[in-house]
PDB file of N, CA and C in Angstrom:
ATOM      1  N   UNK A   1      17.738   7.581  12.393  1.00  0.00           N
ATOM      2  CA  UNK A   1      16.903   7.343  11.210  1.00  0.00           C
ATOM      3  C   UNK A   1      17.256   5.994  10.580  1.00  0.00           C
ATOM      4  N   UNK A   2      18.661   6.033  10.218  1.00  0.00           N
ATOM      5  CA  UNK A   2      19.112   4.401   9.701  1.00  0.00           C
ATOM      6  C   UNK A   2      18.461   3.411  10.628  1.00  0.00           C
ATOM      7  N   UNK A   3      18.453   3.295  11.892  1.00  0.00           N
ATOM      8  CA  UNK A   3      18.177   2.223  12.723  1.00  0.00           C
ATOM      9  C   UNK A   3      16.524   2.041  12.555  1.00  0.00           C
ATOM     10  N   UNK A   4      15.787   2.451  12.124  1.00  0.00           N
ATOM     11  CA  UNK A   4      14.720   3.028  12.073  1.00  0.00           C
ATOM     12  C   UNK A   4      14.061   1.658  10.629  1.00  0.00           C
ATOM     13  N   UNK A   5      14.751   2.650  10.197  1.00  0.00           N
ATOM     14  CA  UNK A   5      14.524   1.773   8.692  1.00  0.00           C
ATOM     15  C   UNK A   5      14.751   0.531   8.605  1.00  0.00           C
ATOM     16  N   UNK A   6      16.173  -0.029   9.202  1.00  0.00           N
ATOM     17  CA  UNK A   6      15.984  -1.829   8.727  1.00  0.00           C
ATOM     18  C   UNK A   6      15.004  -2.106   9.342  1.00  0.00           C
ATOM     19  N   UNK A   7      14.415  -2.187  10.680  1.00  0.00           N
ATOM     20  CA  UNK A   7      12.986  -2.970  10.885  1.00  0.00           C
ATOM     21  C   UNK A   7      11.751  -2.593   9.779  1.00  0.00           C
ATOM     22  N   UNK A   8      11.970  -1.826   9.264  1.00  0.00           N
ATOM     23  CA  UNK A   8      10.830  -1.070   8.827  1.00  0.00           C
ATOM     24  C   UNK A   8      10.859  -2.147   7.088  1.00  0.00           C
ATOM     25  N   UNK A   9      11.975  -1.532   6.766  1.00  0.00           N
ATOM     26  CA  UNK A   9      12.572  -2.614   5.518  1.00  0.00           C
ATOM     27  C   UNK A   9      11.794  -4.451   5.253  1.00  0.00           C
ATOM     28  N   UNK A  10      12.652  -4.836   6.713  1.00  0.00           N
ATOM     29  CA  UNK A  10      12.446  -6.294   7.002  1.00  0.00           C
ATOM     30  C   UNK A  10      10.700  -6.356   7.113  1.00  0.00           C
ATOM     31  N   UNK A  11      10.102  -5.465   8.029  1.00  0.00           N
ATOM     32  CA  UNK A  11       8.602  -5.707   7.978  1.00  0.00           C
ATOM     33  C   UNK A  11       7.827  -5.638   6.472  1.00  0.00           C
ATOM     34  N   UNK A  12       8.323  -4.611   6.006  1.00  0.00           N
ATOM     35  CA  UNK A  12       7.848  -4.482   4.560  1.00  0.00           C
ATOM     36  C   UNK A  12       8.140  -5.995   3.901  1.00  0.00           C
ATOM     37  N   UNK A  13       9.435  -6.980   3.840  1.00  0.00           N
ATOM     38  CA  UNK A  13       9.541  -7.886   2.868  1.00  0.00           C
ATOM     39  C   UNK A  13       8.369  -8.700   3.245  1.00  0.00           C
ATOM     40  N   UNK A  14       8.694  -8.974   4.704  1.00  0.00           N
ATOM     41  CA  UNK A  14       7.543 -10.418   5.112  1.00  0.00           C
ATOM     42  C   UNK A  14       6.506  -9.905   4.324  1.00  0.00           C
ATOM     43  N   UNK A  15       5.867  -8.341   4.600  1.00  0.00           N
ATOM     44  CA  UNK A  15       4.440  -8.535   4.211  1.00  0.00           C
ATOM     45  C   UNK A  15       4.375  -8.535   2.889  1.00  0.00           C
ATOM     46  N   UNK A  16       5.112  -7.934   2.221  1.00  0.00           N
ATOM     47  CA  UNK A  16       5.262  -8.703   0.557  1.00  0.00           C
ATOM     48  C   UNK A  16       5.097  -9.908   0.346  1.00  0.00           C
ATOM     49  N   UNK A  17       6.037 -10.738   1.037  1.00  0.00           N
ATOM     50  CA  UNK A  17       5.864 -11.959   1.115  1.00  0.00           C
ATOM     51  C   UNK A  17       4.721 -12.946   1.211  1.00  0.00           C
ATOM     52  N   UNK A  18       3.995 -12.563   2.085  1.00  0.00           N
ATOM     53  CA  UNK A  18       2.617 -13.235   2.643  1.00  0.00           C
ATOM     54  C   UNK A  18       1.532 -12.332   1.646  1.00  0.00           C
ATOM     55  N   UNK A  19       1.966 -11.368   1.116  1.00  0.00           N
ATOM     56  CA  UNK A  19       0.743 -10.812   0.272  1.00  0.00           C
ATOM     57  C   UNK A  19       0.767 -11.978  -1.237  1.00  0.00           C
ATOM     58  N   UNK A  20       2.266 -11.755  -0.958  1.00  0.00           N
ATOM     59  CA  UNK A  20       1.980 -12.600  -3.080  1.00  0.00           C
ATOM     60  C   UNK A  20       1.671 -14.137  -2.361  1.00  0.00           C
ATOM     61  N   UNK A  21       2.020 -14.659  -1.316  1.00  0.00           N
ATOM     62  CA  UNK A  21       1.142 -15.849  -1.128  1.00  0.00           C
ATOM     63  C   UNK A  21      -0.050 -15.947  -1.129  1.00  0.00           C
ATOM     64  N   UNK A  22      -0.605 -15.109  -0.693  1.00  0.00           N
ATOM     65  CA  UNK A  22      -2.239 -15.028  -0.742  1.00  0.00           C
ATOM     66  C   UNK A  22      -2.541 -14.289  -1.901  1.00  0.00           C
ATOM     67  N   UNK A  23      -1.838 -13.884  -3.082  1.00  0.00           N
ATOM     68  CA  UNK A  23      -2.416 -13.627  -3.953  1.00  0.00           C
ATOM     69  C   UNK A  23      -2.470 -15.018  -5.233  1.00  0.00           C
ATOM     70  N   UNK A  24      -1.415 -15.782  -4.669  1.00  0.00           N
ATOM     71  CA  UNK A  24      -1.312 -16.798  -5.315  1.00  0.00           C
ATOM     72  C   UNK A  24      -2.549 -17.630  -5.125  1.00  0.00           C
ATOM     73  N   UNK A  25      -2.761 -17.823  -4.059  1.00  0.00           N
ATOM     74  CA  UNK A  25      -3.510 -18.779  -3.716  1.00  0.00           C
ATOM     75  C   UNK A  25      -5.494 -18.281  -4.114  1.00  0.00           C
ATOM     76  N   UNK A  26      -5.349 -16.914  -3.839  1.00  0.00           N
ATOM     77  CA  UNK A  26      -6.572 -16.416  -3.735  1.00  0.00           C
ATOM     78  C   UNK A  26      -6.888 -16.656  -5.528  1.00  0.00           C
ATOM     79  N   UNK A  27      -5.701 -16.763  -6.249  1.00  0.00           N
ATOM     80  CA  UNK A  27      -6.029 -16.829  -7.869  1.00  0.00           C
ATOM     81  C   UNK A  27      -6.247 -18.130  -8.349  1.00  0.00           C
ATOM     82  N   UNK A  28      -5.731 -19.468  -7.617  1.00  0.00           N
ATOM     83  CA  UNK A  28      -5.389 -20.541  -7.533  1.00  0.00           C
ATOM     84  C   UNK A  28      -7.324 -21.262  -7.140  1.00  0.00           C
ATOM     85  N   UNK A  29      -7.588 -20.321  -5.955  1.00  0.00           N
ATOM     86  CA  UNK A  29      -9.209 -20.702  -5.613  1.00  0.00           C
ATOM     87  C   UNK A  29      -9.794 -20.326  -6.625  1.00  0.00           C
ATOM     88  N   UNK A  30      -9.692 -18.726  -7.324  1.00  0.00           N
ATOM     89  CA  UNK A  30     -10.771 -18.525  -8.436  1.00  0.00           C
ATOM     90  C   UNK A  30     -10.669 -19.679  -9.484  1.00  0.00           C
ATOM     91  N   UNK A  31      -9.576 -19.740 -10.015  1.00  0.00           N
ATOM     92  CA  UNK A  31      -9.442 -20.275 -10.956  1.00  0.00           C
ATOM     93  C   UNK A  31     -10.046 -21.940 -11.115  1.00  0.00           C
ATOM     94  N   UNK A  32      -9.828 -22.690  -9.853  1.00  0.00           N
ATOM     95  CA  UNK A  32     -10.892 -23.798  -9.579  1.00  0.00           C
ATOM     96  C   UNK A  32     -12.186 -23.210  -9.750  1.00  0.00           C
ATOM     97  N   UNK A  33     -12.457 -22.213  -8.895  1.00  0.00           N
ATOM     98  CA  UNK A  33     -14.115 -22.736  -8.843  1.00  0.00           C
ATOM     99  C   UNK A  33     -14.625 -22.004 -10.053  1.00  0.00           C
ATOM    100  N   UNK A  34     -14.306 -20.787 -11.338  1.00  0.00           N
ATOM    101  CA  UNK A  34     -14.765 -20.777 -12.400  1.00  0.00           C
ATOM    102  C   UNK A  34     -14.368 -21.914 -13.481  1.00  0.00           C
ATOM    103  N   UNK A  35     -13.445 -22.655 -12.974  1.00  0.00           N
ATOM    104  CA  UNK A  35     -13.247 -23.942 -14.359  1.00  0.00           C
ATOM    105  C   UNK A  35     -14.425 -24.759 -13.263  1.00  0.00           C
ATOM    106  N   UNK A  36     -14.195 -24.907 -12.562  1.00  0.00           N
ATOM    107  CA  UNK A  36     -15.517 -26.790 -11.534  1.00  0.00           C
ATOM    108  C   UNK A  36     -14.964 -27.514 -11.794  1.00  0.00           C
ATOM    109  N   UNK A  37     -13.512 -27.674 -11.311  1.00  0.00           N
ATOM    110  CA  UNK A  37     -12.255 -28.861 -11.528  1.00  0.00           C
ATOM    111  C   UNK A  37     -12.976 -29.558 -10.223  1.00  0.00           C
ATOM    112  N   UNK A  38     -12.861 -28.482  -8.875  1.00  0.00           N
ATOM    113  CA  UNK A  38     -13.071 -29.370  -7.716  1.00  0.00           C
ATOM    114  C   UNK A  38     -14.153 -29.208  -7.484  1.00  0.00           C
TER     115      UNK A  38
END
């Protein structure tokens, strides 16, 4: 069961990881195109 879990752990961070990047970014696009900066 332990052995189980650190991959499971480690997969979970990346995709944390890459989620708040793309949530960053996905807020980063709204936020341009309701101001019409770009």
């Amino acid at each position: 069961m332990s052995d189980q879990r650190i991959p499971r752990s480690h997969s979970e961070k990346a995709f944390w990881i890459v989620a708040t990047i793309i949530a960053i970014v996905f807020v980063l696009f709204l936020m341009q195109s309701a101001v019409g900066i770009w």
